[in-house]
Protein backbone atom coordinates (compact mmCIF):
# COMPACT_ATOMS: atom_id res chain seq x y z
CA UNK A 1 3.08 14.48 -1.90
CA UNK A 2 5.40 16.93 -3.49
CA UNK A 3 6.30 18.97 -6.58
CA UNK A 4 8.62 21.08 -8.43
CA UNK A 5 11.66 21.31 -10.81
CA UNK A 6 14.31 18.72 -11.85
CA UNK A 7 17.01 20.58 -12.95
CA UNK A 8 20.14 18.39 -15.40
CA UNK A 9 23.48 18.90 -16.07
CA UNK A 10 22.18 21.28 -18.93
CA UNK A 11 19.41 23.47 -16.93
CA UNK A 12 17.77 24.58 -20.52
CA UNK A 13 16.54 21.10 -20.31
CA UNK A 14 14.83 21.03 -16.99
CA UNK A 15 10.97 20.05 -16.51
CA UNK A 16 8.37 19.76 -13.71
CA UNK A 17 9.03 16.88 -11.49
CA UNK A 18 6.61 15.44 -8.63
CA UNK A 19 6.88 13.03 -5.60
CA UNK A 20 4.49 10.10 -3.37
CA UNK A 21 6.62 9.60 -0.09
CA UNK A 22 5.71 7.13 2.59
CA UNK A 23 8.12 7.99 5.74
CA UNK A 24 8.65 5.22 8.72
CA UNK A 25 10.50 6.85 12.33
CA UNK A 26 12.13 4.00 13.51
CA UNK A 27 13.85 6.08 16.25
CA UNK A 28 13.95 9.24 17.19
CA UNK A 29 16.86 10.08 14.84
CA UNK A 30 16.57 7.49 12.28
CA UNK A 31 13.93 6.92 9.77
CA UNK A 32 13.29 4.95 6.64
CA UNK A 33 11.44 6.10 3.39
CA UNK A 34 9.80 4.50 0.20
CA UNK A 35 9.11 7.27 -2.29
CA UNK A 36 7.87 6.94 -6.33
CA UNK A 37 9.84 9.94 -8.22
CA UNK A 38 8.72 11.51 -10.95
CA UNK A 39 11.62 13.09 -13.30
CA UNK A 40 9.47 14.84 -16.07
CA UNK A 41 10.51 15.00 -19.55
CA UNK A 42 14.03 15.67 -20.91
CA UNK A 43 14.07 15.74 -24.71
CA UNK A 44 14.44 11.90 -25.40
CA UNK A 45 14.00 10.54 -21.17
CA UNK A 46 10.84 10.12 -19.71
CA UNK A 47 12.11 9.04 -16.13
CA UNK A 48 10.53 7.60 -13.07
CA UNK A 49 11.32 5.32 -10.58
CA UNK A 50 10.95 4.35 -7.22
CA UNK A 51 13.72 5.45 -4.02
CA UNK A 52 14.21 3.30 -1.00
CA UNK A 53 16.27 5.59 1.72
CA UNK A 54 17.54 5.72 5.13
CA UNK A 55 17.18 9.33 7.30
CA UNK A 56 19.43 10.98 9.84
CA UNK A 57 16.39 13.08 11.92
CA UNK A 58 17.23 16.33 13.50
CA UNK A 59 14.29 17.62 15.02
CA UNK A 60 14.26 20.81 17.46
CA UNK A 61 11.53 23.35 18.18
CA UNK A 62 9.57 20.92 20.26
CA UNK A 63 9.09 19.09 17.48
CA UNK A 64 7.68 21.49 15.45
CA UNK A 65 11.04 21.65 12.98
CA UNK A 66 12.39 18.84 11.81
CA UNK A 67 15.71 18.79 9.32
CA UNK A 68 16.78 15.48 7.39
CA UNK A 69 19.53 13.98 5.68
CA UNK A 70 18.49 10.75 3.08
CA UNK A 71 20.56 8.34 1.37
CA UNK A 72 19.69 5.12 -0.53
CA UNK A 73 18.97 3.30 -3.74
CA UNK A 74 16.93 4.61 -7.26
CA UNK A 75 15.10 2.05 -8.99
CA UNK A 76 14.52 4.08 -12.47
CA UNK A 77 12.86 3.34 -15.62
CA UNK A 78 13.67 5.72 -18.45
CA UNK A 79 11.87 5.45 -21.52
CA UNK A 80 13.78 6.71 -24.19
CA UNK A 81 13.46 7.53 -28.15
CA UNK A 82 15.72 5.57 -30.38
CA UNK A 83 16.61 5.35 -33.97
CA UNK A 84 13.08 4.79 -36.07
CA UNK A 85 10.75 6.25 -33.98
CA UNK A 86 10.64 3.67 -31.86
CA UNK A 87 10.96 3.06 -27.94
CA UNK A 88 13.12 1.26 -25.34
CA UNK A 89 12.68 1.23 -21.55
CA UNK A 90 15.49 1.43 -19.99
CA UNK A 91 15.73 0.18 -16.52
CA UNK A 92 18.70 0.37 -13.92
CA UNK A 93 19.91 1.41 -10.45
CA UNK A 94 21.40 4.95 -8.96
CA UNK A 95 22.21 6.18 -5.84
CA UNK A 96 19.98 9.01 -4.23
CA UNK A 97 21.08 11.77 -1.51
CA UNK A 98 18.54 13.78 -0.18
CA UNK A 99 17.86 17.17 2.63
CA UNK A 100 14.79 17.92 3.84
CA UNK A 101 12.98 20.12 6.14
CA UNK A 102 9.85 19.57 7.66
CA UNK A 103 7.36 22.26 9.42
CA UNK A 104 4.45 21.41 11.21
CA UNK A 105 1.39 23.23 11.10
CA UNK A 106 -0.65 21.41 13.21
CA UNK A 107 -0.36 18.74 15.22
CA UNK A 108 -0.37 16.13 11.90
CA UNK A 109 0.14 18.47 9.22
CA UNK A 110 3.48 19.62 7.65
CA UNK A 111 4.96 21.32 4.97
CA UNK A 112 8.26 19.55 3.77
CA UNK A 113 10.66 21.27 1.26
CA UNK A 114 13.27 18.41 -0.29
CA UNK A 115 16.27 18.70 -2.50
CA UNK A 116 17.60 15.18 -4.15
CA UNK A 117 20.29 14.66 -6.05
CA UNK A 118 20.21 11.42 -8.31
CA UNK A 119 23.38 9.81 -10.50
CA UNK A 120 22.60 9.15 -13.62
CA UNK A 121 24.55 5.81 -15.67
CA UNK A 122 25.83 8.27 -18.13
CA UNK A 123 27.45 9.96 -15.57
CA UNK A 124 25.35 13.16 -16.15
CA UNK A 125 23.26 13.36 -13.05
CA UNK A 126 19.81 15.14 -12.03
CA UNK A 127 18.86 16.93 -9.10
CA UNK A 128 15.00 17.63 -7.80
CA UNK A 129 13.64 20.47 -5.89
CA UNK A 130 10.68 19.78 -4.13
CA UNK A 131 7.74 21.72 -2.09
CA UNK A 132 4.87 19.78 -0.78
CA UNK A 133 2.11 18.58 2.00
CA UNK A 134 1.86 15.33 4.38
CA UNK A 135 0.08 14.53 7.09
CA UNK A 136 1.78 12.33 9.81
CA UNK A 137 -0.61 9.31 10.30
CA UNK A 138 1.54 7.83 13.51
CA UNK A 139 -0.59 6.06 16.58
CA UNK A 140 -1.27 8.92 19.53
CA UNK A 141 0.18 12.10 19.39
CA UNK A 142 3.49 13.47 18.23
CA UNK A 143 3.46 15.12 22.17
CA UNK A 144 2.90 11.31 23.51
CA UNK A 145 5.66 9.90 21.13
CA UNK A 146 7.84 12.80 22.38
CA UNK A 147 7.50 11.13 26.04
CA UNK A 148 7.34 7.12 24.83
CA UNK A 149 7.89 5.06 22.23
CA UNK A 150 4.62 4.57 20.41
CA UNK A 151 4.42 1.54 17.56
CA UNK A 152 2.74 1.99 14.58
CA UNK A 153 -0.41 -0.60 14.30
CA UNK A 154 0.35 -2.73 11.61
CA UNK A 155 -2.34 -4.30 9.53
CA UNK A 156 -3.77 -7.78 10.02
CA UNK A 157 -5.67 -8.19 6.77
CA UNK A 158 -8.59 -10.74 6.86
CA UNK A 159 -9.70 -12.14 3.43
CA UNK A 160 -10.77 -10.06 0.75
CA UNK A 161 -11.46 -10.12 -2.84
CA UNK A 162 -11.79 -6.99 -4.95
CA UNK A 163 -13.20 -6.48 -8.65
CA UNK A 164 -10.95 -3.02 -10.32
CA UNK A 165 -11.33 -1.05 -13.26
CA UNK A 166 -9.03 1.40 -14.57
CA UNK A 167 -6.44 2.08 -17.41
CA UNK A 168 -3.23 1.03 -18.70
CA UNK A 169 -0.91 2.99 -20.44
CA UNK A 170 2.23 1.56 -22.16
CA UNK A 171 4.95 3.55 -21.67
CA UNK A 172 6.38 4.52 -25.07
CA UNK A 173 6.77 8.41 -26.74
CA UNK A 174 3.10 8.02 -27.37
CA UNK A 175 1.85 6.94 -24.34
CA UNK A 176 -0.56 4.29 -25.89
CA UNK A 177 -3.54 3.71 -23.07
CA UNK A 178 -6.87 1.43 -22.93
CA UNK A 179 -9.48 0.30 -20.17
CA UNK A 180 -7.83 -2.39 -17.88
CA UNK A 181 -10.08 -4.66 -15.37
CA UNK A 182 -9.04 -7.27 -12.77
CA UNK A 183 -9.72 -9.18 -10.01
CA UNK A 184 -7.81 -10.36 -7.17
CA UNK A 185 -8.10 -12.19 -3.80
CA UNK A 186 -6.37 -11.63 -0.38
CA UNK A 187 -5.36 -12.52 2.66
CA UNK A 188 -2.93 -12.00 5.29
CA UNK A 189 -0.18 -14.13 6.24
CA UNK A 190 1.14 -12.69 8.83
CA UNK A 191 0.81 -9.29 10.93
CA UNK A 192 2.21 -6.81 8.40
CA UNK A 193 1.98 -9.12 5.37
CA UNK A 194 -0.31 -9.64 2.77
CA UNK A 195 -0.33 -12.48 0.07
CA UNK A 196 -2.25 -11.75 -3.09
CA UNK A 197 -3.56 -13.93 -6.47
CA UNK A 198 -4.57 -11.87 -9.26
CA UNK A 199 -5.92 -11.69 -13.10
CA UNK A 200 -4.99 -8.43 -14.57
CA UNK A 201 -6.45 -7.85 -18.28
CA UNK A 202 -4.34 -4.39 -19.53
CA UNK A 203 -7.09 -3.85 -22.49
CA UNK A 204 -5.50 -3.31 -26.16
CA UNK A 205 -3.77 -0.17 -25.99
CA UNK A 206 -2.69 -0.53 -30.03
CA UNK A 207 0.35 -1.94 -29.79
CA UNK A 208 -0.09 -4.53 -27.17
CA UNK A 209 -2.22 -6.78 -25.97
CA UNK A 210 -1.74 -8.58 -22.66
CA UNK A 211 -3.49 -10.36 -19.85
CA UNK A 212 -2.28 -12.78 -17.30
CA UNK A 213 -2.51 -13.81 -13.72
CA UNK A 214 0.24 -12.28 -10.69
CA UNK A 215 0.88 -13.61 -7.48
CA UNK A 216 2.71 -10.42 -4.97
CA UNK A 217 3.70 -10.29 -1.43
CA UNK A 218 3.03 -7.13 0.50
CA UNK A 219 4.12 -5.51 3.69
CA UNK A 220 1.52 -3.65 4.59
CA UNK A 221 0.58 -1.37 7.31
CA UNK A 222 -2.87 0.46 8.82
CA UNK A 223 -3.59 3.44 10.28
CA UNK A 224 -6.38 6.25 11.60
CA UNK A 225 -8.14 3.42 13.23
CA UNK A 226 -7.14 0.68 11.36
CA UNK A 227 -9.79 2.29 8.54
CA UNK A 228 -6.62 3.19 5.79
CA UNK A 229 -4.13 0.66 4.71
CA UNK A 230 -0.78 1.08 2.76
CA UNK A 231 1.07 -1.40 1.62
CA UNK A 232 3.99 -2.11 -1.79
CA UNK A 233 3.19 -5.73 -3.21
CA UNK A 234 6.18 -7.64 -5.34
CA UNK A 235 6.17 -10.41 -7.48
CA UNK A 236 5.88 -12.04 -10.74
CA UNK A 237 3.33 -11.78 -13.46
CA UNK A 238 2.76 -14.30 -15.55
CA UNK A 239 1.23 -13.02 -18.90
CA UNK A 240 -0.12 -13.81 -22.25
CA UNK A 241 0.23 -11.46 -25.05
CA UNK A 242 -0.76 -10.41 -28.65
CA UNK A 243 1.83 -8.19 -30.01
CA UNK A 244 1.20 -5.79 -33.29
CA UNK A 245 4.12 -5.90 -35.55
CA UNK A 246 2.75 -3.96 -38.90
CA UNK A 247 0.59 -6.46 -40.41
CA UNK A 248 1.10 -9.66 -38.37
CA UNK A 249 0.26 -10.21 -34.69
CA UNK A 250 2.70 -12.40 -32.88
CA UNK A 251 1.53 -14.13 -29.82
CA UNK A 252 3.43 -14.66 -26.89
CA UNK A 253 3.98 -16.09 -22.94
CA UNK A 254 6.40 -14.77 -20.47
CA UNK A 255 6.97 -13.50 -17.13
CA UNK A 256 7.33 -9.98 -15.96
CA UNK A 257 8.38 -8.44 -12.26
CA UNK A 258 5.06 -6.15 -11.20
CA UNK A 259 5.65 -3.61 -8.77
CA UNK A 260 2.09 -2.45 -7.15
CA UNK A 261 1.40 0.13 -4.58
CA UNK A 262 -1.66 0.61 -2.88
CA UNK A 263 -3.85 2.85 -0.52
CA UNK A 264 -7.32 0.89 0.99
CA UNK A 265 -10.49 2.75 2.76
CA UNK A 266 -12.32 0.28 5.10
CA UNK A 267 -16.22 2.01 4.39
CA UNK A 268 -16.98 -0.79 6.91
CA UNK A 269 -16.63 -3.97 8.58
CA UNK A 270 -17.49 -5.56 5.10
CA UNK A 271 -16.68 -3.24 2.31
CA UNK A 272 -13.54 -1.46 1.43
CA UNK A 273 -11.97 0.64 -1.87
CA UNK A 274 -8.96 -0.16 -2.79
CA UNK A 275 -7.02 1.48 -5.66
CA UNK A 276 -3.46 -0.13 -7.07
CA UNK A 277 -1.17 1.25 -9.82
CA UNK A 278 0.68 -1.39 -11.14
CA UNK A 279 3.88 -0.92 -12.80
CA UNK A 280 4.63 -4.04 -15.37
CA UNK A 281 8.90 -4.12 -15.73
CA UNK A 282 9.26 -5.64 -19.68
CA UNK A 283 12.40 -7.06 -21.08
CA UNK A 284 11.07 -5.80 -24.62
CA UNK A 285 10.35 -2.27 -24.54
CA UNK A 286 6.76 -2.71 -23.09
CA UNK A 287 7.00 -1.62 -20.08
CA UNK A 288 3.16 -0.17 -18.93
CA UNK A 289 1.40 1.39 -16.04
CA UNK A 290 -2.40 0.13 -15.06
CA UNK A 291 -3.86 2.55 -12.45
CA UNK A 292 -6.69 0.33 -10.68
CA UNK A 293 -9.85 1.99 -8.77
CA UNK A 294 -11.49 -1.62 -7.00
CA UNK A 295 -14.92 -2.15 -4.84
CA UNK A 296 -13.83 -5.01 -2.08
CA UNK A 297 -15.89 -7.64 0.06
CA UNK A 298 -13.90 -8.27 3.48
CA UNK A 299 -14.58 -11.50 5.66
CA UNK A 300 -13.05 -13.79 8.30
């Protein structure tokens, strides 16, 4: 994880911005990355997104050094002010270039200092400067994988079903929030896939009120033992919703993409936690964010 400045075309407008990066070595000298960016707030943008990139590796130093060139794709969504006080959520694609140098201080700990550089549609673009902390959760040693090729484990995810409570917050100017709850069930399908069913209640945050039941695939992947599991889960939500429109309430069915990832703790062979933030992609200026903290029951 990462943080630090995001600097604009106009630098009097730059703010904080911040970084989750999950990095894959697929070779020596090639790697590929799926990172959530966080641009801060411009007067008017609140931007975020996630970043799907390939990486040129150059490490030296006996592996202690490592320097990086990224390039790939910028799934934003900005949510901006318009005329009336009121909200839309933009959404759209960029391309990303990225440099970054990695330091290791042990033999799984690094310090990683980034620079990005992101297009924006308007043609005005954004670049991030980053300082952070990772740990490299690879199978062996980073000495072994020096000498052989060493493949990740990849999760095989028995059945599960997990209760959650969190919040929701609708991404507008006033950042609108309530408790959310759901429940979901899983299984694997296949050796680094999960397939998930899930009700997701997002609470009544004012100006919205919507529940409905997802279905999401997942690669996934596990780690440290097979005890921590990562994983990105896709797919469509189908929801039901009571919308506040100054004196009426207007009630309402559709579909929405939800974009989910996750981290899970195995506490044993029966028990896990699990926590999801699940980003809901509107097509009316709704778009919200439910942050899930779940208690799961694992069996064969």
């Amino acid at each position: 994880m990462s943080g630090g400045v995001m600097i604009p075309e106009h630098p009097r407008q730059s703010s904080y911005s911040w970084q989750i990066e999950f990095r894959q070595e697929l070779r020596r000298h090639f790697a590929a990355s799926a990172s959530w960016i966080n641009e801060g707030h411009m007067p008017g943008h609140h931007r975020d997104g996630t970043a799907w990139q390939g990486w040129l590796n150059f490490p030296f130093g006996r592996d202690h050094v490592a320097l990086s060139l990224g390039a790939g794709a910028y799934f934003f969504f900005d949510t901006k002010s318009v005329d009336g006080g009121k909200t839309a959520d933009i959404h759209g694609i960029a391309p990303i270039y990225s440099g970054s140098a990695a330091f290791y201080i042990s033999e799984r700990g690094f310090i990683r200092v980034s620079a990005s550089r992101i297009s924006r549609p308007d043609g005005a673009g954004v670049t991030t400067s980053m300082i952070g902390a990772g740990y490299w959760i690879g199978t062996g040693t980073r000495q072994l994988r020096r000498r052989m090729r060493v493949e990740p484990r990849l999760a095989v995810t028995e059945k599960e079903f997990t209760a959650f409570v969190g919040e929701s917050v609708v991404n507008t100017f006033f950042n609108e929030n309530s408790v959310a709850a759901a429940v979901e069930y899983r299984r694997g399908i296949g050796k680094n896939f999960d397939w998930t069913a899930t009700y997701l209640n997002e609470g009544d945050p004012d100006v919205i009120r919507r529940n409905g039941f997802a279905t999401q695939i997942w690669p996934v992947a596990a780690f440290l033992g097979d005890r921590v599991t990562l994983g990105f889960g896709v797919g469509p939500y189908v929801y039901f919703e009571d919308k506040a429109d100054g004196k009426r309430t207007m009630q309402k069915a559709g579909i929405a993409p939800l974009l989910s990832p996750t981290v899970s703790v195995r506490l044993n062979d029966d028990w896990l936690l699990r926590v999801i933030w699940d980003r809901v992609v509107s097509d009316y200026d709704r778009d919200a964010d439910v942050f899930l903290l779940g208690i799961g029951r694992r069996w064969r």
